[in-house]
C-alpha atoms as a PDB file:
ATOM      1  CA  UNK A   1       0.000   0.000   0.000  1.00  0.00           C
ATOM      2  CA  UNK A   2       2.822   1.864   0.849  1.00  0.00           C
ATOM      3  CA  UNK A   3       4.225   1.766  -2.661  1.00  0.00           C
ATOM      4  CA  UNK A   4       0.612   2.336  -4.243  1.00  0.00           C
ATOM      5  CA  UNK A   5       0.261   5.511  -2.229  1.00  0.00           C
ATOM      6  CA  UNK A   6       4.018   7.142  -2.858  1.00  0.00           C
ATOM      7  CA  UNK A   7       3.219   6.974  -7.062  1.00  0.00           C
ATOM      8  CA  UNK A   8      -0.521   7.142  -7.121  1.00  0.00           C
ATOM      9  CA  UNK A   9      -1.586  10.556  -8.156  1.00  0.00           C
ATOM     10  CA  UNK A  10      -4.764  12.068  -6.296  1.00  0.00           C
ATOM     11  CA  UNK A  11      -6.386  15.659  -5.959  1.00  0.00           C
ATOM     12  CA  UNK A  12      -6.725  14.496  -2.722  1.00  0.00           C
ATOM     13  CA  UNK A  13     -10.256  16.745  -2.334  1.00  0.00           C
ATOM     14  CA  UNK A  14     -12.358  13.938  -0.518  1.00  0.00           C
ATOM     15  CA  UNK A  15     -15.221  15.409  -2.918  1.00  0.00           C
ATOM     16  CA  UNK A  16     -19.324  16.655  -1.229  1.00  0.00           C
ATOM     17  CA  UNK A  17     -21.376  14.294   0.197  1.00  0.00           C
ATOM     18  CA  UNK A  18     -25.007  14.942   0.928  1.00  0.00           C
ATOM     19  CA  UNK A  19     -24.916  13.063   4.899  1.00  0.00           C
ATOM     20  CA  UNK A  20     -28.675  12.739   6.429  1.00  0.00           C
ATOM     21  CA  UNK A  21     -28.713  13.868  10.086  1.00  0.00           C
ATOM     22  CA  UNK A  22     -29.582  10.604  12.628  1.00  0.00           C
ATOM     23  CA  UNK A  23     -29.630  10.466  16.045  1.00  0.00           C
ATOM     24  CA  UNK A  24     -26.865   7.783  16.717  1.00  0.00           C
ATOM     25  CA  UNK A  25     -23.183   8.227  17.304  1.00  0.00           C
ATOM     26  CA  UNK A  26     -20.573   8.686  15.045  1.00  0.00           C
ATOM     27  CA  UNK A  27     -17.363   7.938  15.195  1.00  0.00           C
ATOM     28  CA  UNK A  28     -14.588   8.224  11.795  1.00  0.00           C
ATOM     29  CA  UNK A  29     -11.227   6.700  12.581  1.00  0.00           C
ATOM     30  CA  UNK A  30      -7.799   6.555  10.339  1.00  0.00           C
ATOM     31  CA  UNK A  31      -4.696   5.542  10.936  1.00  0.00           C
ATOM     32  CA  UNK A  32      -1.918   8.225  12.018  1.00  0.00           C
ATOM     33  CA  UNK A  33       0.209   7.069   8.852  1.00  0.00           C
ATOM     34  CA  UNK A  34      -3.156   6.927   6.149  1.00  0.00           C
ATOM     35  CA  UNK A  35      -1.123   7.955   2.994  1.00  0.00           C
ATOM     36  CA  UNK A  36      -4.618   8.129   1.212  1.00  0.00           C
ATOM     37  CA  UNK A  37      -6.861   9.803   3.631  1.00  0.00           C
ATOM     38  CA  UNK A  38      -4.174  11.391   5.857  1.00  0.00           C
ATOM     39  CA  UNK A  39      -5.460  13.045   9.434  1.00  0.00           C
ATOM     40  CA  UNK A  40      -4.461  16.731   8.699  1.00  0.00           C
ATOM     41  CA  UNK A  41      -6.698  16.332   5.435  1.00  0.00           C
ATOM     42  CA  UNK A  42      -9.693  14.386   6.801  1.00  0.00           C
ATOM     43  CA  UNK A  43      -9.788  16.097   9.816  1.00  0.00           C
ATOM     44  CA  UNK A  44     -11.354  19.115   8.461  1.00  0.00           C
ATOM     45  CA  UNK A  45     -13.735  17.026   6.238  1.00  0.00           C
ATOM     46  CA  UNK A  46     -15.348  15.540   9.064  1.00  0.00           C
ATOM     47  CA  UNK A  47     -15.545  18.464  11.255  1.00  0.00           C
ATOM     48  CA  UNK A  48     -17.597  20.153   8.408  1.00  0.00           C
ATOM     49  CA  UNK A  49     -19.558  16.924   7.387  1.00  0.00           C
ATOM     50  CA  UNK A  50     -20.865  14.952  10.539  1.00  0.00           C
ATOM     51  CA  UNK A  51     -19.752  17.544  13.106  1.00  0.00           C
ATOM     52  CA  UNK A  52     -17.408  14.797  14.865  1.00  0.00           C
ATOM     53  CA  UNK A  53     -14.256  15.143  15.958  1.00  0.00           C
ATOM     54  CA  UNK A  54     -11.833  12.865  14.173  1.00  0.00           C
ATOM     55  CA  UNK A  55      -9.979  10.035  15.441  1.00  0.00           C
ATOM     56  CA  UNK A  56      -6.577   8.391  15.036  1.00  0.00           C
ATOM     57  CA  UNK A  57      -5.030   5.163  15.726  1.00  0.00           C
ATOM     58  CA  UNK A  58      -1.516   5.720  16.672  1.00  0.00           C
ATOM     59  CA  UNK A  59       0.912   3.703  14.587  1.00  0.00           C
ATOM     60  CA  UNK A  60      -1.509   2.596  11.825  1.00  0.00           C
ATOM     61  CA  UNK A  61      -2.013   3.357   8.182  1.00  0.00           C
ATOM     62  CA  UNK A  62      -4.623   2.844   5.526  1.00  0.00           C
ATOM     63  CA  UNK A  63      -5.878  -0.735   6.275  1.00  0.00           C
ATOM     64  CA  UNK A  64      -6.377   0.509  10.231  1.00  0.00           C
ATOM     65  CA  UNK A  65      -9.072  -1.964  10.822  1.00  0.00           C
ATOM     66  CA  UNK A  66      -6.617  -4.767   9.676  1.00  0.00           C
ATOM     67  CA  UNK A  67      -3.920  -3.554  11.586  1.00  0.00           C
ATOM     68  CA  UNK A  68      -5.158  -2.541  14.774  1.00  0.00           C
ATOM     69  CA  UNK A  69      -8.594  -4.669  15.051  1.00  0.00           C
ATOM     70  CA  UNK A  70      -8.761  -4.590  19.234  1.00  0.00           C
ATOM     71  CA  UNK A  71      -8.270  -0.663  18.558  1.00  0.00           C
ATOM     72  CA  UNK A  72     -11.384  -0.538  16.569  1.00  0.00           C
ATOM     73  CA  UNK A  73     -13.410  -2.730  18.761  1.00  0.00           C
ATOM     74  CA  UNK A  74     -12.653  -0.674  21.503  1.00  0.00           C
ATOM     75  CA  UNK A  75     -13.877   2.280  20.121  1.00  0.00           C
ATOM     76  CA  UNK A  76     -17.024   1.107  18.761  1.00  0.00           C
ATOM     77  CA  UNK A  77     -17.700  -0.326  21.994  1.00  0.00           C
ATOM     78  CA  UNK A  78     -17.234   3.317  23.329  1.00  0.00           C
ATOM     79  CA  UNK A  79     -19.975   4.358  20.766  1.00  0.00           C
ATOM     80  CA  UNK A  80     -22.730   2.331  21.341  1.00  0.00           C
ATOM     81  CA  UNK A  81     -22.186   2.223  25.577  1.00  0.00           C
END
């Protein structure tokens, strides 16, 4: 992934997207190395989009949910409590 991401070319805008409010928690995660969708360029994104504060997994990159799975359960858990 590493390789894809260092020669893929990308504007890198993560584009609109029309989100319907709901009444449940929500949570965006990405890893603190995400070459694709990177924290200082997400983070903004989902400020503006679903008003949530966006968090990181320290030490993981794009596949985050592959390389940190007890990380991810652990925060959804923290969601739906």
């Amino acid at each position: 992934m590493t390789l894809v991401a260092r020669h893929a070319r990308s504007s890198g805008a993560p584009g609109l997207a029309h989100v319907p409010s709901r009444s449940v928690p929500r949570r965006v995660v990405t890893g603190e190395h995400d070459v694709f969708l990177p924290p200082r360029r997400l983070r903004p994104a989902v400020r503006r989009t679903l008003g949530v504060e966006l968090g990181v997994v320290a030490g993981a990159g794009h596949l985050v949910i592959e390389e940190r799975p007890d990380r991810i359960a652990d925060l959804v858990g923290h969601v739906v409590d």
